[in-house]
Protein backbone atom coordinates (compact mmCIF):
# COMPACT_ATOMS: atom_id res chain seq x y z
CA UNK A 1 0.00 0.00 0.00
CA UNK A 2 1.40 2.89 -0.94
CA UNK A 3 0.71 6.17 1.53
CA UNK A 4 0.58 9.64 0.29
CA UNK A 5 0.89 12.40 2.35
CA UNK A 6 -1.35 15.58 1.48
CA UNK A 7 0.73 18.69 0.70
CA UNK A 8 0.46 21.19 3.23
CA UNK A 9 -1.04 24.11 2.65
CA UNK A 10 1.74 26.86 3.95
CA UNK A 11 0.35 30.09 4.72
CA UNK A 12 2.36 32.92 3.21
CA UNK A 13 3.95 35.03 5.93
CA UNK A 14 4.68 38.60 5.83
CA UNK A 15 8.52 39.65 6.11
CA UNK A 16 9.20 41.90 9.71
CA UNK A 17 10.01 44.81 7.71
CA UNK A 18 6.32 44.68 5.90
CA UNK A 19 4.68 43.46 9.24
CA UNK A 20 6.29 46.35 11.04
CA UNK A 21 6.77 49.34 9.02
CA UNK A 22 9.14 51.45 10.70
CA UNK A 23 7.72 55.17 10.68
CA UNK A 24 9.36 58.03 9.16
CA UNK A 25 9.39 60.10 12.38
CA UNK A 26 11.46 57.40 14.01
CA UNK A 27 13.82 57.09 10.90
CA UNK A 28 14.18 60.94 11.42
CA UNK A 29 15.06 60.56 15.02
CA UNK A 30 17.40 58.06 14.28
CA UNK A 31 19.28 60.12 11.62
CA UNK A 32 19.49 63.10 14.08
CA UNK A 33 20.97 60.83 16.63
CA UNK A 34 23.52 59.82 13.60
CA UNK A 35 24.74 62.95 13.35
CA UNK A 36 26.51 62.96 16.58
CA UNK A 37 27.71 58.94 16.52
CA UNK A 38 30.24 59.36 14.73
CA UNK A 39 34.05 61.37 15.81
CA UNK A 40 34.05 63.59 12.74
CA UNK A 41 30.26 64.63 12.77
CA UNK A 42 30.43 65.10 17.14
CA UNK A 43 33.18 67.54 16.62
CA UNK A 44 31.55 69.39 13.63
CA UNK A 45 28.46 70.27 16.01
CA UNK A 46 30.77 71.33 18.79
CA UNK A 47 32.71 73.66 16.52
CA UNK A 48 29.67 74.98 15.25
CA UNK A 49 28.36 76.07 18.83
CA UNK A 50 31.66 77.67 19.40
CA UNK A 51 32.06 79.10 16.54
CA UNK A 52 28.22 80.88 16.92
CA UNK A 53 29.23 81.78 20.66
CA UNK A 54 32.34 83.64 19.47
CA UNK A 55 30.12 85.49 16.91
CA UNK A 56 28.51 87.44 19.72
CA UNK A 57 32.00 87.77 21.71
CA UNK A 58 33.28 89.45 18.62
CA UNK A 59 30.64 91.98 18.29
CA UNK A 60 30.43 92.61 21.95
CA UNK A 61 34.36 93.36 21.97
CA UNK A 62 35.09 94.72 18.68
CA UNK A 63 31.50 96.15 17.16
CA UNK A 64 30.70 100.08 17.76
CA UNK A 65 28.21 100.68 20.61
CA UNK A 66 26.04 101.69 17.80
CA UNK A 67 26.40 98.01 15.74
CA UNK A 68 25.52 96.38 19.15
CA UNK A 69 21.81 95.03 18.02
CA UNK A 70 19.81 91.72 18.18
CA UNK A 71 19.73 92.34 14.53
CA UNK A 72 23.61 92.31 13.99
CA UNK A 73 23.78 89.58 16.55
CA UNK A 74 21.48 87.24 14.84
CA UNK A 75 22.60 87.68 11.17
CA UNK A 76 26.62 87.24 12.33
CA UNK A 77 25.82 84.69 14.39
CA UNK A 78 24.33 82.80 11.47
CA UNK A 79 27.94 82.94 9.57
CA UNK A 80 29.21 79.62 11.12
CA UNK A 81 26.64 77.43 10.76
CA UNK A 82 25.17 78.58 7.16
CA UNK A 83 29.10 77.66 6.45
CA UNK A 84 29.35 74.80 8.14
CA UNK A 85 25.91 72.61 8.57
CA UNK A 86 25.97 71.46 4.95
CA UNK A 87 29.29 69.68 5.48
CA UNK A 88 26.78 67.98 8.03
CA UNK A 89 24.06 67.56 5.71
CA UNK A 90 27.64 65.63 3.42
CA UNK A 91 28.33 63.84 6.02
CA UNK A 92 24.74 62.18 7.06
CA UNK A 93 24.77 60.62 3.16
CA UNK A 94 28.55 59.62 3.22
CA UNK A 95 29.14 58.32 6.41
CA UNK A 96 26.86 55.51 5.51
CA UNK A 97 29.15 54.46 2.38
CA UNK A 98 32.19 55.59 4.32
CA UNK A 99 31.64 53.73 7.53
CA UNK A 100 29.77 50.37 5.80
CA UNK A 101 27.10 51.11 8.17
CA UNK A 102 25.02 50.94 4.52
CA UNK A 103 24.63 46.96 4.64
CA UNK A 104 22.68 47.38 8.19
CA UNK A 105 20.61 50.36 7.59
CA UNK A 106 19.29 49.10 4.04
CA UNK A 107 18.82 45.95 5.21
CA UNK A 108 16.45 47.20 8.53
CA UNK A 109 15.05 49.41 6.21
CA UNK A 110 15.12 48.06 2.35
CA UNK A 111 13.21 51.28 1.09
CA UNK A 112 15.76 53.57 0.31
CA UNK A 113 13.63 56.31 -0.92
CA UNK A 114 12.52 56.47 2.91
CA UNK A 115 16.03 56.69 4.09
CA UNK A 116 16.94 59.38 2.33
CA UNK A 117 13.87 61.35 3.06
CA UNK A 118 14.41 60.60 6.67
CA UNK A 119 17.91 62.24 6.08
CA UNK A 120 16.07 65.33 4.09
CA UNK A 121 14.15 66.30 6.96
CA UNK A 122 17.07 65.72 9.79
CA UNK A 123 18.44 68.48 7.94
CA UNK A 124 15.72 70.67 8.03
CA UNK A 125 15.23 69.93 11.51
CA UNK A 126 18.83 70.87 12.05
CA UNK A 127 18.86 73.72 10.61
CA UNK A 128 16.17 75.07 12.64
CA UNK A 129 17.91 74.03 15.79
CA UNK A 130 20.72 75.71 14.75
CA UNK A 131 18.69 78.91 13.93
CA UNK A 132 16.95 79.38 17.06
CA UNK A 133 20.26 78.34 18.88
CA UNK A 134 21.66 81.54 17.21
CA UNK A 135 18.66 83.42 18.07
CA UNK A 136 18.92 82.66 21.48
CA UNK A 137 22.36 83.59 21.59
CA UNK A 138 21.93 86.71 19.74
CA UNK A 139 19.29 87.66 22.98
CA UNK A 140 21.94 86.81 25.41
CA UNK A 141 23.86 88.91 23.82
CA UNK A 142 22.06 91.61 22.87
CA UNK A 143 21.17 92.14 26.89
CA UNK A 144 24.94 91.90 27.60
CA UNK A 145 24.95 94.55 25.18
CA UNK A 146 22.43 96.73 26.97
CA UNK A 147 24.72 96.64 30.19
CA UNK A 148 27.86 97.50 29.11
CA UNK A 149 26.93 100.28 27.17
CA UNK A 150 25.81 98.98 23.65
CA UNK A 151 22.74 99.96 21.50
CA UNK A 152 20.61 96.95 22.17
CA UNK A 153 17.72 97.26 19.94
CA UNK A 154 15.75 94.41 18.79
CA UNK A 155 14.28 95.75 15.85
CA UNK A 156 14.61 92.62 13.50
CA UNK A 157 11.77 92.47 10.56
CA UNK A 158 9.70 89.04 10.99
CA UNK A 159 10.38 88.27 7.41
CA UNK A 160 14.34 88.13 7.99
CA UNK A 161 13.33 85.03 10.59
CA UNK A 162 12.09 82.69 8.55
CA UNK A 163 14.11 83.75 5.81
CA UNK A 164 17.30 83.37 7.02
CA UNK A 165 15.98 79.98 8.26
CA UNK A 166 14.95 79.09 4.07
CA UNK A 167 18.76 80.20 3.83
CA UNK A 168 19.72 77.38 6.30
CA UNK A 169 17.97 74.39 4.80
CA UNK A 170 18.52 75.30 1.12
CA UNK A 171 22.57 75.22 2.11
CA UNK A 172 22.24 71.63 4.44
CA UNK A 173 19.72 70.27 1.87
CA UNK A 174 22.89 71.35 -1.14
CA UNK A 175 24.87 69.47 1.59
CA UNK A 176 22.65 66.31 1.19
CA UNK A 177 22.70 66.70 -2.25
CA UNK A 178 26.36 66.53 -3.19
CA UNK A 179 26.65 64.05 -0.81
CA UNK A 180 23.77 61.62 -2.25
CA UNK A 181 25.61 62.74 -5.71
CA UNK A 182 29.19 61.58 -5.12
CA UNK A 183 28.80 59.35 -2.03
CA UNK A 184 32.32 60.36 -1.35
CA UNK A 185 33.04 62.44 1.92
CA UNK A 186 36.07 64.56 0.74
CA UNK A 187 35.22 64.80 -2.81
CA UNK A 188 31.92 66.08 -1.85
CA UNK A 189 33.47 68.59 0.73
CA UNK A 190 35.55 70.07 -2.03
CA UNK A 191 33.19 70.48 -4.30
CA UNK A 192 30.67 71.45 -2.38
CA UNK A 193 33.03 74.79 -1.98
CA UNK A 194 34.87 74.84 -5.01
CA UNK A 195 32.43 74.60 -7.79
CA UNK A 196 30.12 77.25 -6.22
CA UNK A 197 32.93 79.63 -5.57
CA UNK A 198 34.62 78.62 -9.13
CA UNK A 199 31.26 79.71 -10.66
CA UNK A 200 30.88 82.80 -8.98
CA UNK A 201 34.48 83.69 -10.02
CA UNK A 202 33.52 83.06 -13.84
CA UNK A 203 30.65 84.93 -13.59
CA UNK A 204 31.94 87.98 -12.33
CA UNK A 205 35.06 87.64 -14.27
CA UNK A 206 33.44 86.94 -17.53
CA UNK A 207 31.16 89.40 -19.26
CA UNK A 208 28.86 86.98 -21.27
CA UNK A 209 28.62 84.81 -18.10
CA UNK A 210 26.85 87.45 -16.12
CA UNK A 211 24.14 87.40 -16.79
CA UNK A 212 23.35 83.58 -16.08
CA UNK A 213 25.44 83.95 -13.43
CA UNK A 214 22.59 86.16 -11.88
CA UNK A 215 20.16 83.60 -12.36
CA UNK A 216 22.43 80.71 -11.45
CA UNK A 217 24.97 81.65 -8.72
CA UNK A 218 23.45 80.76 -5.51
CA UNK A 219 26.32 82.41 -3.97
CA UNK A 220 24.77 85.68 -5.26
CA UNK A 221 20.74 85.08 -5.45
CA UNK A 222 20.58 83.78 -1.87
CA UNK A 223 22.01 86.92 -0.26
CA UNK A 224 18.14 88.56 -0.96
CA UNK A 225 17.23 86.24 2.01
CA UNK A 226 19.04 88.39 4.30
CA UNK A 227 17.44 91.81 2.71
CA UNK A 228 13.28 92.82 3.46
CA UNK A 229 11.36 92.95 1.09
CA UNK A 230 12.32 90.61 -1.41
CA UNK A 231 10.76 91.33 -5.04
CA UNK A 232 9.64 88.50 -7.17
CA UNK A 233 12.33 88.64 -9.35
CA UNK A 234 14.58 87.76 -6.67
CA UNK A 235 12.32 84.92 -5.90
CA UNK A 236 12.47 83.55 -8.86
CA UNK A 237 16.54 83.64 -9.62
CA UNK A 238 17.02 82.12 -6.47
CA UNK A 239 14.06 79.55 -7.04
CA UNK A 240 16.18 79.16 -10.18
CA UNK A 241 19.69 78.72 -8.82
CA UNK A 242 18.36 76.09 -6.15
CA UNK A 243 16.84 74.44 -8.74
CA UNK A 244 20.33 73.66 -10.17
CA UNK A 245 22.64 73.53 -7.02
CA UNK A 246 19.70 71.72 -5.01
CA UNK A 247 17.07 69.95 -6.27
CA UNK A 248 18.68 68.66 -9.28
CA UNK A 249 21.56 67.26 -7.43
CA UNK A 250 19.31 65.93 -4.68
CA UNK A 251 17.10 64.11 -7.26
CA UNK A 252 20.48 62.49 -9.38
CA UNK A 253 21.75 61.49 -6.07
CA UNK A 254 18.74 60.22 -4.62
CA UNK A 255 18.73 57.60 -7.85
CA UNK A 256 22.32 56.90 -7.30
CA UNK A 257 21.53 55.97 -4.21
CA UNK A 258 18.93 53.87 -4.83
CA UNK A 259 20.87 52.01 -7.93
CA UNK A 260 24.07 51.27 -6.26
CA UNK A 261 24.73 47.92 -4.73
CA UNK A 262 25.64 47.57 -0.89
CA UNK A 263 28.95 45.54 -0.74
C-alpha cells in the first residue's frame, strides 16, 4: 500500500520589515541621533556652537556701541553654521558608504527612498535648531549689550526670521545633495566649496557669463534672504539657482543611491 501524504497548505507570511513598518518620524530621530555617533560629525556640532558663541563675543568686543543690536547679533551669528551645517548635511549621506554602516541600515530598512527622506528632513530639523540656537544667543547677547553700554535694539523684521531659516535648509539640503551625488566624503566637501565659488568667479570675471550667473549663482541670489522685502524677481533667480545647485543634485543622487549595490 502505498501512503501519500497531502501537501500542506503553507500560509504565506509577511517579512518583519512589511509586518512592522518602521515610521518616518522614528527614521528621522534616528538620523538626528547619527549625526553625533560618529568622531568627525560630534566635533563638527561642537565647533559649530563655538564658533556661533564667538560670533557674539566678537561683536560685543570689537562692534561700535552703535552696531551692538539683536539684529547684527542674529545675522553674524548665522555665519558659522550657514558655512558649516551642509558639510553635516555631506556627512549624514557619506558616512553611511564611508563607515559600511550601509549593509545594516538598508537591510532594517530596504526602502531607500525612505532613508533618504528621513535624512532630508534631519536636515531641516537641524537647521532650525541651529537657527533658534543663534537666536537665542543673539538675545543673550544683545542684553549683555544693553549693560555695558551697547545699543541693544531688537528691531529685526519678521520676514528676515524665517528667511534666514529658508537660507539654512537650502545650504544643508545642497549638503545632502552633493553628498547623495558623489557618495564620497572629501570629494563632496571640495566640491561642495569649489564649484560654487569657481562659478561665482567666472561669472563675475566673464562678461557673457553674467548674466546667467545672476540667475544661477546661488552664492549671489541667496544673499536677498538676508534683505526685506524681497521682489519676485529675486524669488524667482534664487528659485532658479536652487533648482540647479539643489534639487537637481538631490534628485540624481537620490537615484544613485537607490541604484548602487551595498557591498
Amino acid at each position: 500500500m502505498t501512503a501519500t501524504t497531502p501537501l500542506s497548505t503553507v500560509a504565506t507570511v509577511p517579512s518583519a520589515a512589511a509586518a512592522h513598518r518602521v515610521p518616518l518620524s522614528r527614521l528621522t530621530l534616528v538620523e538626528l541621533r547619527k549625526l553625533a555617533d560618529t568622531r568627525a560629525g560630534l566635533w563638527l556640532l561642537i565647533v559649530i556652537g563655538l564658533a556661533t558663541a564667538a560670533t557674539s563675543v566678537i561683536m560685543l568686543g570689537w562692534a561700535d556701541d552703535s552696531e551692538q543690536t539683536f539684529s547684527a547679533l542674529y545675522t553674524f551669528g548665522l555665519v558659522p553654521s550657514a558655512v558649516l551645517l551642509p558639510v553635516l548635511g555631506i556627512l549624514s549621506v557619506t558616512s553611511e558608504w564611508s563607515q559600511r554602516t550601509a549593509l545594516s541600515t538598508f537591510t532594517l530598512v530596504p526602502a531607500r527612498v525612505r532613508v533618504m527622506l528621513a535624512k532630508v528632513a534631519a536636515g531641516v530639523l537641524i537647521a532650525v535648531a541651529a537657527t533658534v540656537a543663534t537666536a537665542v544667543l543673539a538675545a543673550v547677547a544683545n542684553l549683555v549689550a544693553l549693560g555695558t553700554g551697547g545699543d541693544g535694539s531688537w528691531t529685526l523684521d519678521p520676514t528676515l526670521i524665517w528667511q534666514s531659516l529658508l537660507l539654512q535648509i537650502i545650504f544643508v539640503l545642497m549638503g545632502n545633495a552633493f553628498g547623495a551625488l558623489l557618495l564620497n566624503t572629501p570629494l563632496a566637501i571640495v566640491a561642495f566649496f569649489a564649484l560654487p565659488t569657481v562659478w561665482t568667479v567666472l561669472g563675475d570675471s566673464i562678461r557673457a557669463l553674467r548674466d546667467a550667473a545672476g540667475w544661477l549663482d546661488l552664492n549671489v541670489t541667496s544673499q536677498a534672504l538676508l534683505e526685506r522685502d524681497m521682489t519676485s524677481g529675486e524669488w524667482a533667480r534664487l528659485a532658479a539657482s536652487a533648482a540647479v545647485w539643489v534639487v537637481l543634485p538631490l534628485l540624481l543622487g537620490t537615484v544613485r543611491v537607490l541604484r548602487r549595490e551595498v557591498s
